[in-house]
N, C-alpha and C. Protein backbone atom coordinates (compact mmCIF):
# COMPACT_ATOMS: atom_id res chain seq x y z
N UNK A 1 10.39 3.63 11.29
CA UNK A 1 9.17 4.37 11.50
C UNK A 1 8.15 3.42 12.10
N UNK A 2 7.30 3.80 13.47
CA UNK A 2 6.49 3.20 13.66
C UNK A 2 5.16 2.90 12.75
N UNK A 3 4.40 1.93 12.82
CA UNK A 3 3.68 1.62 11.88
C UNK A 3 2.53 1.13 13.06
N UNK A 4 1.08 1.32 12.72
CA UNK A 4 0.27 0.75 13.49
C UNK A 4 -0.45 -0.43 12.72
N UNK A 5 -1.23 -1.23 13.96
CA UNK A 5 -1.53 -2.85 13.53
C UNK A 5 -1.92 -2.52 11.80
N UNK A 6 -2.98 -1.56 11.70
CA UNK A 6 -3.53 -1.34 10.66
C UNK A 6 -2.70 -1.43 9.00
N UNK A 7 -1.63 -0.90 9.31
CA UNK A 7 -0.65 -0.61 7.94
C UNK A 7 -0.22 -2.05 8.06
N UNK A 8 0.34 -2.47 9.20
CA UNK A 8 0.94 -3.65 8.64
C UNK A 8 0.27 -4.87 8.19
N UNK A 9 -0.58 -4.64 9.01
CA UNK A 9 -1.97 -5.85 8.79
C UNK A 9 -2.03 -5.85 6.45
N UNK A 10 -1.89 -4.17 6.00
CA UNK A 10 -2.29 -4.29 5.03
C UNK A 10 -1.15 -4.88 4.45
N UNK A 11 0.37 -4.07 4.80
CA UNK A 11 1.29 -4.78 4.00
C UNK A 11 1.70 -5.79 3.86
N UNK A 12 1.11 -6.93 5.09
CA UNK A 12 1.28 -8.31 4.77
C UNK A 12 0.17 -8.54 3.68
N UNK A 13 -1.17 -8.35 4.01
CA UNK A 13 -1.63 -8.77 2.27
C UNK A 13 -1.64 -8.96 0.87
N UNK A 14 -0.41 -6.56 0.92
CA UNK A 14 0.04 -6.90 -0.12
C UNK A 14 1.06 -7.96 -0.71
N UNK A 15 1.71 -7.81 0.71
CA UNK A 15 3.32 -8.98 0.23
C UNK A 15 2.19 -10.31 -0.22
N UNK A 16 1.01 -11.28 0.32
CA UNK A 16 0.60 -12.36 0.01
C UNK A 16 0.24 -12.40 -1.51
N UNK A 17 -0.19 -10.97 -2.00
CA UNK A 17 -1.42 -10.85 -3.69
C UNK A 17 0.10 -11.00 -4.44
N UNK A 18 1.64 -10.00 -3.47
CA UNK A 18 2.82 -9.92 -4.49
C UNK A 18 2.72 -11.32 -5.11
N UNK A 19 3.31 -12.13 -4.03
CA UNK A 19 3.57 -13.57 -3.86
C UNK A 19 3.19 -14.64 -5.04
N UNK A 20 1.85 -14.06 -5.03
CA UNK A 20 1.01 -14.68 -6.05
C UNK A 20 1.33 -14.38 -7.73
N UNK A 21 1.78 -13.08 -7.63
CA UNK A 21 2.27 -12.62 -8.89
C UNK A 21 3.47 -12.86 -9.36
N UNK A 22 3.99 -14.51 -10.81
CA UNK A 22 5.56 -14.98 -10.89
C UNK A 22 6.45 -13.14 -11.12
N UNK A 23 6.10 -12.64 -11.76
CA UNK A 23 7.25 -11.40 -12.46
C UNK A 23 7.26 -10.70 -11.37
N UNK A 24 6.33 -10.18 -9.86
CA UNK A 24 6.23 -9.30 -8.52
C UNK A 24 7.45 -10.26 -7.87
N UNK A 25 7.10 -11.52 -7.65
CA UNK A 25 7.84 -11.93 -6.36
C UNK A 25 9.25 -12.07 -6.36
N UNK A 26 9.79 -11.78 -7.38
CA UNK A 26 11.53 -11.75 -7.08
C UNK A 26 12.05 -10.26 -7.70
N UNK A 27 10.88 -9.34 -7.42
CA UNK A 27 11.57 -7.96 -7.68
C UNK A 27 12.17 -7.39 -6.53
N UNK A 28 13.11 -6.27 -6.76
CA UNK A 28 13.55 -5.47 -5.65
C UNK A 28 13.08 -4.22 -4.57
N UNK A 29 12.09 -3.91 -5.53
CA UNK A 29 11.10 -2.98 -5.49
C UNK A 29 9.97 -2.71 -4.32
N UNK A 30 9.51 -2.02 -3.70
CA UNK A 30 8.63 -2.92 -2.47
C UNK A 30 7.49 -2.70 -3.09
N UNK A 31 7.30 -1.33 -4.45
CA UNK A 31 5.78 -1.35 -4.90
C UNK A 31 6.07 -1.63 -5.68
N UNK A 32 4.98 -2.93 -6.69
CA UNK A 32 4.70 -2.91 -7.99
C UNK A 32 3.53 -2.83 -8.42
N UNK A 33 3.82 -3.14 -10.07
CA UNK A 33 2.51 -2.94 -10.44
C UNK A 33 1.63 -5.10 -10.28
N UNK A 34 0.88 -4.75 -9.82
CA UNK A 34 0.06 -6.34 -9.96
C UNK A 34 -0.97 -6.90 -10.53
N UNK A 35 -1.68 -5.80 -10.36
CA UNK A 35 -3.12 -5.35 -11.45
C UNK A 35 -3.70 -4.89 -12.62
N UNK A 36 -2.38 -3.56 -12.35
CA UNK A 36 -2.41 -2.89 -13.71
C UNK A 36 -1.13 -2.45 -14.65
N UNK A 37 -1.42 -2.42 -15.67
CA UNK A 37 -0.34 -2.47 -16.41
C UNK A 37 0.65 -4.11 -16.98
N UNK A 38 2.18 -3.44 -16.47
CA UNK A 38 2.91 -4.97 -16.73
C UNK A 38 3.30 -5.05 -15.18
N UNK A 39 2.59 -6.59 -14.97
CA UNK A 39 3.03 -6.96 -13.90
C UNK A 39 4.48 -7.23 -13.72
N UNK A 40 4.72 -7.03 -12.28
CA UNK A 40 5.49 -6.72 -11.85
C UNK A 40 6.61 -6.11 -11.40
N UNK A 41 6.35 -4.93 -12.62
CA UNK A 41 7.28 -3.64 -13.07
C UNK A 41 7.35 -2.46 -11.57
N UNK A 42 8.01 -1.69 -11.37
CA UNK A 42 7.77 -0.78 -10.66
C UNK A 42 6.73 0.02 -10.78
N UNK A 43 6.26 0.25 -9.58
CA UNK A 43 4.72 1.24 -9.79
C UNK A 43 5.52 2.63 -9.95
N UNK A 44 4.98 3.27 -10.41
CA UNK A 44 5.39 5.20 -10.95
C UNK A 44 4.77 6.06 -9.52
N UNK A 45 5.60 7.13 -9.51
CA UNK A 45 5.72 7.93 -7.85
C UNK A 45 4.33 8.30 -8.44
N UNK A 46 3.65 8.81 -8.97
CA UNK A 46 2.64 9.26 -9.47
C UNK A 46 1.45 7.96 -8.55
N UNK A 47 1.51 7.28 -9.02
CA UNK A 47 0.49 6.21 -8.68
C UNK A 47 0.99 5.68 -6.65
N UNK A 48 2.14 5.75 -6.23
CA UNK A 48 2.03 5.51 -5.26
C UNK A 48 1.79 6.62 -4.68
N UNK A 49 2.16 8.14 -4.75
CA UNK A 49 1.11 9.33 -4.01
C UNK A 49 -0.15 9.06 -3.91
N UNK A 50 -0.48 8.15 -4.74
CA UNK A 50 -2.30 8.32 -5.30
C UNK A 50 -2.77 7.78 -3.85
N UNK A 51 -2.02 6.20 -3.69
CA UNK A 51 -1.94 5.69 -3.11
C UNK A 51 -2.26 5.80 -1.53
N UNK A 52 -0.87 6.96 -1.54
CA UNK A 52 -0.46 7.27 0.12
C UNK A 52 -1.68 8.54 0.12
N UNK A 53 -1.52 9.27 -0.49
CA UNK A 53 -2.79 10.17 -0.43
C UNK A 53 -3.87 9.85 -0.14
N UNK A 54 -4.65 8.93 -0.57
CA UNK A 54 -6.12 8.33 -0.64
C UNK A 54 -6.24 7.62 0.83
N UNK A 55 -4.95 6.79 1.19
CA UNK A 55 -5.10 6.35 2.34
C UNK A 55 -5.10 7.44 3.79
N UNK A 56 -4.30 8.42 3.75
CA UNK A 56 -4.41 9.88 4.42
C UNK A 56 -5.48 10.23 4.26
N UNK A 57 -6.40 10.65 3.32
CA UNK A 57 -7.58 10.86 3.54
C UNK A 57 -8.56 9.83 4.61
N UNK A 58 -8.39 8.70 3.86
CA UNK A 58 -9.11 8.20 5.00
C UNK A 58 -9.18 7.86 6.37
N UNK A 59 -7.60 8.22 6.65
CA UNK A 59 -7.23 8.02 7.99
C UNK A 59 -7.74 9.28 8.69
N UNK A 60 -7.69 10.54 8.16
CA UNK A 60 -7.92 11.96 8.75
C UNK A 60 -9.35 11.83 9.39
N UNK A 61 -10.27 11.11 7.96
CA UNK A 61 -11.31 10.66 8.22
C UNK A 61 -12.34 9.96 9.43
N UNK A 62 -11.17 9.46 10.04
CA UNK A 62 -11.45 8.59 11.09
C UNK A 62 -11.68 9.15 12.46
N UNK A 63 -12.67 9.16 13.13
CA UNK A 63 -12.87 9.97 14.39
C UNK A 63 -12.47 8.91 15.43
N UNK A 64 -11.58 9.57 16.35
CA UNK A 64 -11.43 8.53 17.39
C UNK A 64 -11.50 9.29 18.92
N UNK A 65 -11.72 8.22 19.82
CA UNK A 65 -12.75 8.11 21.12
C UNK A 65 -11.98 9.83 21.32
N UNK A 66 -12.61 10.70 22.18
CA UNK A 66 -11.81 11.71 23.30
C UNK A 66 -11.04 12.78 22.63
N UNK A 67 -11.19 12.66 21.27
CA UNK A 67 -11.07 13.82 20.43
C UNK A 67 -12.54 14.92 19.61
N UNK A 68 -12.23 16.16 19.92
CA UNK A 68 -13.12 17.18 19.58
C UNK A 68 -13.07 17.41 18.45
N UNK A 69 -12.28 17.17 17.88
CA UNK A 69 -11.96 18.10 16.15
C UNK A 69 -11.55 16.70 15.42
């Protein structure tokens, strides 16, 4: 799937915060938890919808050049 600069730009950050986390960086998983909960566990589909959702919003959000609507 194509991905623009934007997504990847983020998923290298996350991979850098994983990195940082000992129990994240040798999981199999591509989401975990890092922040909340027990690190490094799998994040719950629940919390990555939240995720992909919130970021869809803000992308919809976004007006760009030569579009009306």
């Amino acid at each position: 799937m194509p991905l623009d600069f934007l997504t990847v730009q983020a998923f290298d950050t996350y991979e850098f915060e994983r990195l940082a986390v000992p129990a994240a960086a040798s999981g199999d998983f591509v989401f975990v938890n890092l922040f909340r909960g027990t690190a490094g566990a799998p994040m719950r589909l629940d919390a990555v919808n939240e995720i992909v959702s919130a970021a869809a919003r803000r992308r919809a959000s976004i007006r760009r050049p030569g579009r009306t609507s």
